[in-house]
N, C-alpha and C. Protein backbone atom coordinates (compact mmCIF):
# COMPACT_ATOMS: atom_id res chain seq x y z
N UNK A 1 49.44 20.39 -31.91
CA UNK A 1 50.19 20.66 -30.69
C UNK A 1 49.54 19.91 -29.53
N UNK A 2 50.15 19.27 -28.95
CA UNK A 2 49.69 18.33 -27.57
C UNK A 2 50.07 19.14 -26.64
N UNK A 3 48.43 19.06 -26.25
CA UNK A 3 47.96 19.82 -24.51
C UNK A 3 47.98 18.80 -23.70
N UNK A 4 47.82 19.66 -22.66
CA UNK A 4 47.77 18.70 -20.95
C UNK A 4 46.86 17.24 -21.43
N UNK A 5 47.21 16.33 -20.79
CA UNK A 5 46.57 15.22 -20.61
C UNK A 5 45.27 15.51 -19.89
N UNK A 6 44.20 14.95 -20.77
CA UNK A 6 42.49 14.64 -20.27
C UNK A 6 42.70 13.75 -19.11
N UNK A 7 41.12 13.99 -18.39
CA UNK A 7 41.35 13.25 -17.51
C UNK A 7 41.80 11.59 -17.60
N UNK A 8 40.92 11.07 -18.89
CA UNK A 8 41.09 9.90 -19.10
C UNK A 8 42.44 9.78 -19.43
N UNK A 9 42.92 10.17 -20.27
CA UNK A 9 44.61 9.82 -20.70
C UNK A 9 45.29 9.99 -19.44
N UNK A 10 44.98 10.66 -18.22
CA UNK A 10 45.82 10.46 -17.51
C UNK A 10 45.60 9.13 -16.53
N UNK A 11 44.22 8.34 -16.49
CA UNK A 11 43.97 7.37 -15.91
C UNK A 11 44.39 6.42 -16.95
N UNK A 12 45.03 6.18 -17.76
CA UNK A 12 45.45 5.23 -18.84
C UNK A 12 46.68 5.20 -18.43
N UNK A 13 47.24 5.60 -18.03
CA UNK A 13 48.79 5.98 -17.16
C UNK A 13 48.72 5.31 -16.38
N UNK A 14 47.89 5.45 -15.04
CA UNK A 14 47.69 4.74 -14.21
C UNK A 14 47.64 3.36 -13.86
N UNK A 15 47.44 2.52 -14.74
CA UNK A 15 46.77 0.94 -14.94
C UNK A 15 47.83 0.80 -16.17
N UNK A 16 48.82 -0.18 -15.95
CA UNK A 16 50.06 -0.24 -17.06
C UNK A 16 49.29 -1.27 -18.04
N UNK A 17 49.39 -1.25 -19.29
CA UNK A 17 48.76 -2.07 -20.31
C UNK A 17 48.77 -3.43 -19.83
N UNK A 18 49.81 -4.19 -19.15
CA UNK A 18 49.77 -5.40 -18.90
C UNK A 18 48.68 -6.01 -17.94
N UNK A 19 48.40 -4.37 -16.97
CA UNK A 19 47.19 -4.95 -16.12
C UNK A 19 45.99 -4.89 -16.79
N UNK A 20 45.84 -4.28 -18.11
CA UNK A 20 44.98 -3.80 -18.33
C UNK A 20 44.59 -5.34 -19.04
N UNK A 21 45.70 -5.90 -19.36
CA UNK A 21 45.33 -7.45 -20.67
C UNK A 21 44.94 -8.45 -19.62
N UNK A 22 45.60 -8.36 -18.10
CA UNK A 22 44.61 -9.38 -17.45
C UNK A 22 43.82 -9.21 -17.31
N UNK A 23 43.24 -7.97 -16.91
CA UNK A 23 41.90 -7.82 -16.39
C UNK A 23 41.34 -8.32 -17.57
N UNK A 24 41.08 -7.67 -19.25
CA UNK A 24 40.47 -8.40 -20.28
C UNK A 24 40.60 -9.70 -20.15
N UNK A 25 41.38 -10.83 -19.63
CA UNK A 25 41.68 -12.32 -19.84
C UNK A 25 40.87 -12.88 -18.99
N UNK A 26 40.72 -11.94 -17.53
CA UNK A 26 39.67 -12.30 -16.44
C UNK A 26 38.48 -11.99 -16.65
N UNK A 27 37.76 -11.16 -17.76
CA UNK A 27 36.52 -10.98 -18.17
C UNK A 27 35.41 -12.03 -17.74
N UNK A 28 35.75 -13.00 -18.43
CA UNK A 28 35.32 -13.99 -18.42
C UNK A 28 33.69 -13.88 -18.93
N UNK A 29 33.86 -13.24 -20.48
CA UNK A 29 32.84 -13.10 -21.37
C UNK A 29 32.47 -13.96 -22.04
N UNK A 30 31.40 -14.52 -22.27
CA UNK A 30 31.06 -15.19 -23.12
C UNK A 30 31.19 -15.56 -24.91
N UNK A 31 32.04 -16.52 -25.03
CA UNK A 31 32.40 -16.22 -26.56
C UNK A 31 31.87 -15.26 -27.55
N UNK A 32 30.38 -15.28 -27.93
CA UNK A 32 29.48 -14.43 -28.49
C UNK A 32 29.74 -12.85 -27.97
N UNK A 33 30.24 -12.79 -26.99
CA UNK A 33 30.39 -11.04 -26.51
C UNK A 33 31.88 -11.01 -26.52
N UNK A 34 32.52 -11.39 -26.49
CA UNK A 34 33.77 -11.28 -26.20
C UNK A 34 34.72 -10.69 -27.47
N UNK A 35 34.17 -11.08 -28.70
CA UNK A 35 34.28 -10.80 -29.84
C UNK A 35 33.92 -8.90 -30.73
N UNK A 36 33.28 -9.10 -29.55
CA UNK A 36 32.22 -7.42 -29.60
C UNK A 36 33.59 -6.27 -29.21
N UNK A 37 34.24 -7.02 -28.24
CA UNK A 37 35.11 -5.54 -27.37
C UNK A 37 36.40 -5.99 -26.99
N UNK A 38 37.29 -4.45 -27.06
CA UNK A 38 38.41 -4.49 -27.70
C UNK A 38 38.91 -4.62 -25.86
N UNK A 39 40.52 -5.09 -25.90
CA UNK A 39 41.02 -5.66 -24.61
C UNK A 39 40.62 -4.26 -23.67
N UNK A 40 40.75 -3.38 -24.23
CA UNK A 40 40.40 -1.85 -22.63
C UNK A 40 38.98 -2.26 -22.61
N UNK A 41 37.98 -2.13 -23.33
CA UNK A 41 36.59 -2.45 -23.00
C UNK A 41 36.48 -3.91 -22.19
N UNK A 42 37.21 -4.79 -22.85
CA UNK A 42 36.94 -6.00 -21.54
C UNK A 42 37.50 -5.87 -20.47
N UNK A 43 38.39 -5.23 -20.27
CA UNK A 43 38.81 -5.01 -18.90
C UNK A 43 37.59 -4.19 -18.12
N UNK A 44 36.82 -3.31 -19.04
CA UNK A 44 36.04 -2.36 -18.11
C UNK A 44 34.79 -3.52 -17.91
N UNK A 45 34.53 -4.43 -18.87
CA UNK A 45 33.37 -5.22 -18.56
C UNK A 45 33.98 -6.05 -17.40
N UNK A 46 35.20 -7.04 -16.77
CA UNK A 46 35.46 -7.63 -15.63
C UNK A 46 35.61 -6.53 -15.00
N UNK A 47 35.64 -5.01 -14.58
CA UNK A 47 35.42 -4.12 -13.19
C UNK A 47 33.84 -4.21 -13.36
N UNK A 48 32.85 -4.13 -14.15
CA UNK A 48 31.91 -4.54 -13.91
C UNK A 48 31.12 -5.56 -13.99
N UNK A 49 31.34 -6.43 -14.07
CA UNK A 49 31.73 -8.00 -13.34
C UNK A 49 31.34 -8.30 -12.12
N UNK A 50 32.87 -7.69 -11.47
CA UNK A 50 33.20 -8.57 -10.60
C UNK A 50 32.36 -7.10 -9.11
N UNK A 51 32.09 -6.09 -9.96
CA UNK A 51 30.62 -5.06 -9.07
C UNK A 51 29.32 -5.73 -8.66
N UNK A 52 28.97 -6.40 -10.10
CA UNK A 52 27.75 -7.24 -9.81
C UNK A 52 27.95 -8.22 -8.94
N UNK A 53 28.90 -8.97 -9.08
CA UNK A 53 29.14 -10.56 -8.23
C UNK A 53 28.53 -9.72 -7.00
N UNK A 54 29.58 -8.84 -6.68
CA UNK A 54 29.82 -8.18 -4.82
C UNK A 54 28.37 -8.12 -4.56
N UNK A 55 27.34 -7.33 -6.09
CA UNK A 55 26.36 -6.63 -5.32
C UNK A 55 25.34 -7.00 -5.74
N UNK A 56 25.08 -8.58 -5.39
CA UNK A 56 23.53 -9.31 -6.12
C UNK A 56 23.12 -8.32 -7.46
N UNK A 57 24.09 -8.63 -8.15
CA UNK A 57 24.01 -8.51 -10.09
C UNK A 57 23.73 -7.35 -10.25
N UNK A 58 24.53 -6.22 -9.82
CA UNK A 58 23.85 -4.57 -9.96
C UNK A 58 25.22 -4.15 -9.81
N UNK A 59 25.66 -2.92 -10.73
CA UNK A 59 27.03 -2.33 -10.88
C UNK A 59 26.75 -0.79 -10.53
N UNK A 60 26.54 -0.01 -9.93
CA UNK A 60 25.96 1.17 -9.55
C UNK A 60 26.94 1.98 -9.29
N UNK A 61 28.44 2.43 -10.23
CA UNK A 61 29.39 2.73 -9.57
C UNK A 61 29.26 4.11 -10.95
N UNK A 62 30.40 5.25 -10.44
CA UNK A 62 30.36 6.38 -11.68
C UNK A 62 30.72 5.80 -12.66
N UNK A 63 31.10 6.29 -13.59
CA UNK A 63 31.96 6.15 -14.92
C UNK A 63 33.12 6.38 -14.72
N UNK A 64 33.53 7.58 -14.13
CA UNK A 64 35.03 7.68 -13.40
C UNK A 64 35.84 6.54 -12.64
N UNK A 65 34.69 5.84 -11.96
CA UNK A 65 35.06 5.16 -10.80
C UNK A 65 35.52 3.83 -11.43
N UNK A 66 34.67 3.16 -12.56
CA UNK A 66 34.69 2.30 -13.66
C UNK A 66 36.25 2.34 -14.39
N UNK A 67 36.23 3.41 -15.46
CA UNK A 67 37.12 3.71 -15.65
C UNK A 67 38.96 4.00 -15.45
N UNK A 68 39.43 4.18 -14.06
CA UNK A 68 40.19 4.32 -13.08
C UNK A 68 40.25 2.67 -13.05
N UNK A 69 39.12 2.09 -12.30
CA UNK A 69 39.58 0.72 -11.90
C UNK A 69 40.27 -0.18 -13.31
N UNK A 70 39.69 0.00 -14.14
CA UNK A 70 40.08 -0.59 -15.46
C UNK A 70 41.27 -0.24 -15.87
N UNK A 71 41.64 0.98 -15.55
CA UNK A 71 42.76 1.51 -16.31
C UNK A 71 42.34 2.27 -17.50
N UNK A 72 41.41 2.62 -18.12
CA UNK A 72 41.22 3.70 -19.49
C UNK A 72 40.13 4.43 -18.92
N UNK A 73 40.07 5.15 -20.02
CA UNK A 73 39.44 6.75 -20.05
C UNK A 73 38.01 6.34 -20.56
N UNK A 74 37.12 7.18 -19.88
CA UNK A 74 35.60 7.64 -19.64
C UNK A 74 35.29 6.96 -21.03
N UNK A 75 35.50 7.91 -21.86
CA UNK A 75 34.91 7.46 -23.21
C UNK A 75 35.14 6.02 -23.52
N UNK A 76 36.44 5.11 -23.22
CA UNK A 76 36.12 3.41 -23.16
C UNK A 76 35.36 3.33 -22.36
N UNK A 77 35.17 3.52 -21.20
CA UNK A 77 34.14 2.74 -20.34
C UNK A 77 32.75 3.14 -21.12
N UNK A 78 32.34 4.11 -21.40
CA UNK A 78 31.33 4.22 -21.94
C UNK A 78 30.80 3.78 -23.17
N UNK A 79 31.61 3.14 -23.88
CA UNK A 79 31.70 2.20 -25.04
C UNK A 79 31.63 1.43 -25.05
N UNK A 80 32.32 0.95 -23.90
CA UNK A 80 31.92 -0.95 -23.58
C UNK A 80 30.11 -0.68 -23.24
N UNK A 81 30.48 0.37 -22.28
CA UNK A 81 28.86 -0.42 -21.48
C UNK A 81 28.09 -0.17 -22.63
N UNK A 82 27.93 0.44 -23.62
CA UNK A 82 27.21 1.17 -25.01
C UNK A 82 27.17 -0.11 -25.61
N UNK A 83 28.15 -0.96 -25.87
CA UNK A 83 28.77 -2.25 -26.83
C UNK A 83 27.65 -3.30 -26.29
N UNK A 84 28.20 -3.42 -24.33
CA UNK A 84 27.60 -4.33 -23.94
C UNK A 84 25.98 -4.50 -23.79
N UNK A 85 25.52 -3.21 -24.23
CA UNK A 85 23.82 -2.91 -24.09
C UNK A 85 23.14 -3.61 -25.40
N UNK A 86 24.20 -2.46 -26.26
CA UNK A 86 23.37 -3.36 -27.79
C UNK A 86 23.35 -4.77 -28.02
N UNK A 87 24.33 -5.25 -27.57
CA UNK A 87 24.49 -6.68 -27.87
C UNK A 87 23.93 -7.69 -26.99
N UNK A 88 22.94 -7.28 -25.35
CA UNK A 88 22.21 -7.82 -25.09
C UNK A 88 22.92 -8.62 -23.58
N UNK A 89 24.14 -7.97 -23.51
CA UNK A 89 24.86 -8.44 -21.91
C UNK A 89 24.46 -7.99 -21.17
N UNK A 90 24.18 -6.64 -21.11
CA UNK A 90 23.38 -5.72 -19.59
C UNK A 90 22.56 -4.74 -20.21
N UNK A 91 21.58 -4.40 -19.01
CA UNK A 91 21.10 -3.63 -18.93
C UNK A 91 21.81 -2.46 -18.73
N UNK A 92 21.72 -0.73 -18.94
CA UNK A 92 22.45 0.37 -18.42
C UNK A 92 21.41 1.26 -18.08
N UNK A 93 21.26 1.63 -17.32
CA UNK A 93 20.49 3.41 -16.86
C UNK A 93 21.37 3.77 -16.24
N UNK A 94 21.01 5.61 -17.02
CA UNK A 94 21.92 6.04 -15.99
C UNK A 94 21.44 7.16 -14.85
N UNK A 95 22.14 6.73 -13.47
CA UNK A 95 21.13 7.72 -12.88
C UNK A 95 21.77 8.57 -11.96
N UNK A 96 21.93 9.72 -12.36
CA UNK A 96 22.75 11.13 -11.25
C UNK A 96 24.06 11.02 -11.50
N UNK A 97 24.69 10.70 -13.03
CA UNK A 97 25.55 10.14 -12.63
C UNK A 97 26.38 8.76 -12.51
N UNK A 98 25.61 7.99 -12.04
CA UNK A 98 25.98 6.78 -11.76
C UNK A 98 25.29 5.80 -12.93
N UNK A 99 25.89 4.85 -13.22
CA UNK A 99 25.29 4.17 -14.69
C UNK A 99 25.12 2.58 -13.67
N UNK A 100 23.66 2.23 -13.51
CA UNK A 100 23.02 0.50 -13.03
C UNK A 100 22.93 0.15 -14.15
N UNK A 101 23.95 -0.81 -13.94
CA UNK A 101 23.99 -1.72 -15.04
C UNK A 101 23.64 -3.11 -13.98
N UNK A 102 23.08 -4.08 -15.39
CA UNK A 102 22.61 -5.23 -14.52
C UNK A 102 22.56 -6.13 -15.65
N UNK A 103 23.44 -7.34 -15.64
CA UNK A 103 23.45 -8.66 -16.28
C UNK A 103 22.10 -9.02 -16.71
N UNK A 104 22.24 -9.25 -18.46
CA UNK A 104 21.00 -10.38 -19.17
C UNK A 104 21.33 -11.28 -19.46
N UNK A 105 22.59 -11.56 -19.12
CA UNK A 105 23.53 -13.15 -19.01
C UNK A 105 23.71 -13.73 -17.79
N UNK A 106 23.29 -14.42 -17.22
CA UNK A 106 22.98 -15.44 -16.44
C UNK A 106 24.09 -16.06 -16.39
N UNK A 107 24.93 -17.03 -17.53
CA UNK A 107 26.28 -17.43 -17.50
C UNK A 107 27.05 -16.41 -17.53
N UNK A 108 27.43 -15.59 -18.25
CA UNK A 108 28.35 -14.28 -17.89
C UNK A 108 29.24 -14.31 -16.30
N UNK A 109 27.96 -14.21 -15.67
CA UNK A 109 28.10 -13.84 -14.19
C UNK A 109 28.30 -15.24 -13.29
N UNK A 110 27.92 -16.35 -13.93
CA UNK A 110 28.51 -17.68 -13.68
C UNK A 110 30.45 -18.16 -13.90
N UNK A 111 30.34 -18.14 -15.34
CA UNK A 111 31.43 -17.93 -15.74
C UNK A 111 32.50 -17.27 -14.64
N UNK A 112 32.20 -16.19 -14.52
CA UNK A 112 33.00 -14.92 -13.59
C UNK A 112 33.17 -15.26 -12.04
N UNK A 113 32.28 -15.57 -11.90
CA UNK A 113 32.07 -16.40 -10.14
C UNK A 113 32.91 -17.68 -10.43
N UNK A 114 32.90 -18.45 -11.10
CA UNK A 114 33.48 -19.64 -10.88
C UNK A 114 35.06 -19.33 -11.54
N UNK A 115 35.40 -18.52 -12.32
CA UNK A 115 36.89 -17.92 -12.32
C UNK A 115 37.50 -17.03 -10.98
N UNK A 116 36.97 -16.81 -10.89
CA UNK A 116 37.28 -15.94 -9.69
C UNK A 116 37.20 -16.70 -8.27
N UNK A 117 36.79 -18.31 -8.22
CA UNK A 117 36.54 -19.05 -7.16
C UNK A 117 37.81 -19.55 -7.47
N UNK A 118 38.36 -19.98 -8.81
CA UNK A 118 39.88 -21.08 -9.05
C UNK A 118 40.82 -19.86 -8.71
N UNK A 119 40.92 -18.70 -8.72
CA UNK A 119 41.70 -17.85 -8.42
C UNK A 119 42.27 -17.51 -6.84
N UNK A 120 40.73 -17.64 -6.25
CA UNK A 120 41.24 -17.64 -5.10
C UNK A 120 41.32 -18.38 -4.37
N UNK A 121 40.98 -20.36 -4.75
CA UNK A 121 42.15 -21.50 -4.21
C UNK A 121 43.56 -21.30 -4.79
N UNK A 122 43.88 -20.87 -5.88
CA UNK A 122 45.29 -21.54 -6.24
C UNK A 122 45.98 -20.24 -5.38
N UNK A 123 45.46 -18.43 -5.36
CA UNK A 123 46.25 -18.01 -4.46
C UNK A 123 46.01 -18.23 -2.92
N UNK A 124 45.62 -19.17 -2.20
CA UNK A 124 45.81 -19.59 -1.10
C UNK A 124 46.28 -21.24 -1.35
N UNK A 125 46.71 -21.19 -2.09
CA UNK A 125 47.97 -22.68 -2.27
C UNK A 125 48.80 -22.46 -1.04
N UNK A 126 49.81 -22.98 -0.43
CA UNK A 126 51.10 -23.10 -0.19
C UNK A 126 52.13 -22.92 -0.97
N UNK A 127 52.59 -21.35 -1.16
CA UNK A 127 53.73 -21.70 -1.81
C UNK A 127 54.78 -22.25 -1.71
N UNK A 128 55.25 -23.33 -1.15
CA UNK A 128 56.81 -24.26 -0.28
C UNK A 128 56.09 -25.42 -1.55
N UNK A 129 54.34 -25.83 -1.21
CA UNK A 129 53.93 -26.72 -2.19
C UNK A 129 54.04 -26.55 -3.67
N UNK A 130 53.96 -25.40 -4.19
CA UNK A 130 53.67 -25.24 -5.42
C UNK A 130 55.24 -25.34 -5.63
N UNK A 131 56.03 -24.36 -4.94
CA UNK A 131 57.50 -24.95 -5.39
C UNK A 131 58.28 -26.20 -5.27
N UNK A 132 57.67 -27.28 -4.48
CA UNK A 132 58.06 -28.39 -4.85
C UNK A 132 57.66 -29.19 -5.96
N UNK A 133 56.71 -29.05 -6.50
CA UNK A 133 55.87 -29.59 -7.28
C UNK A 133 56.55 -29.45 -8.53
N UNK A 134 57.14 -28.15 -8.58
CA UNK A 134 58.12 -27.79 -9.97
C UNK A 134 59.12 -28.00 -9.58
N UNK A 135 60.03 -28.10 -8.59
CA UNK A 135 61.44 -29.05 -8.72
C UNK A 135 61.20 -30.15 -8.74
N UNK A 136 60.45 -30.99 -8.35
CA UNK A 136 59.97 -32.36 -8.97
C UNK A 136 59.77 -32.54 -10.32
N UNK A 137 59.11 -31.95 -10.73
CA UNK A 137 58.85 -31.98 -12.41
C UNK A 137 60.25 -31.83 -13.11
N UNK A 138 61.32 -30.96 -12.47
CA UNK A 138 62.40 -30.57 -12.85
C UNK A 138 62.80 -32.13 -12.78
């Protein structure tokens, strides 16, 4: 018999699967890790990502807070970061609460910075430009 929705199932609601496959596409994991975790776990590894970029390589946010941004429930986030420990991507402690995590990939966090740099020239394009560019091609 199905009870009320957990907290997590109800934050899986929240974040529609399609956002959930970019965020995994924006990971921007390193082949060798990328292989490790399933598209909800990479999505939770680019929300903690793109934590470190903000915060000189330190992710200091809840699990809730993780979770929510990603779109899935506690127990994925806590699987990735579990995934991403053993396999040598971050560091995790957890403290009050809050899980510091901190990059042992150096490119990881390269990778991620320099995706996230082409992202935000092409959305400050001109769009009048970008649409000429494809009726031309037309």
């Amino acid at each position: 018999m199905a009870g009320a929705p957990t907290e997590g199932e109800a934050m899986d609601r929240e974040v529609p699967q399609h956002d959930r496959r970019r965020l995994a596409r924006l990971a921007a994991l390193p082949m060798w890790a990328a292989a490790e975790f399933t598209e909800s776990e990479a999505a939770v590894m680019r929300i903690v990502g793109v934590e470190m970029l903000n915060n000189r390589g330190v992710c200091a946010l809840h699990i809730k807070t993780i979770a929510a941004a990603a779109g899935v429930s506690v127990s994925t986030a806590r699987g990735a970061l579990k995934t991403a420990k053993e396999i040598g991507l971050v560091t995790v402690e957890r403290l009050m609460g809050n899980y510091d995590v901190r990059s042992r990939t150096p490119t990881w966090l390269a990778a991620l910075r320099d995706l996230n740099g082409r992202i935000e020239r092409f959305a400050q394009r001109d769009p009048q430009e970008t649409a000429g560019k494809k009726a031309a091609q037309q």
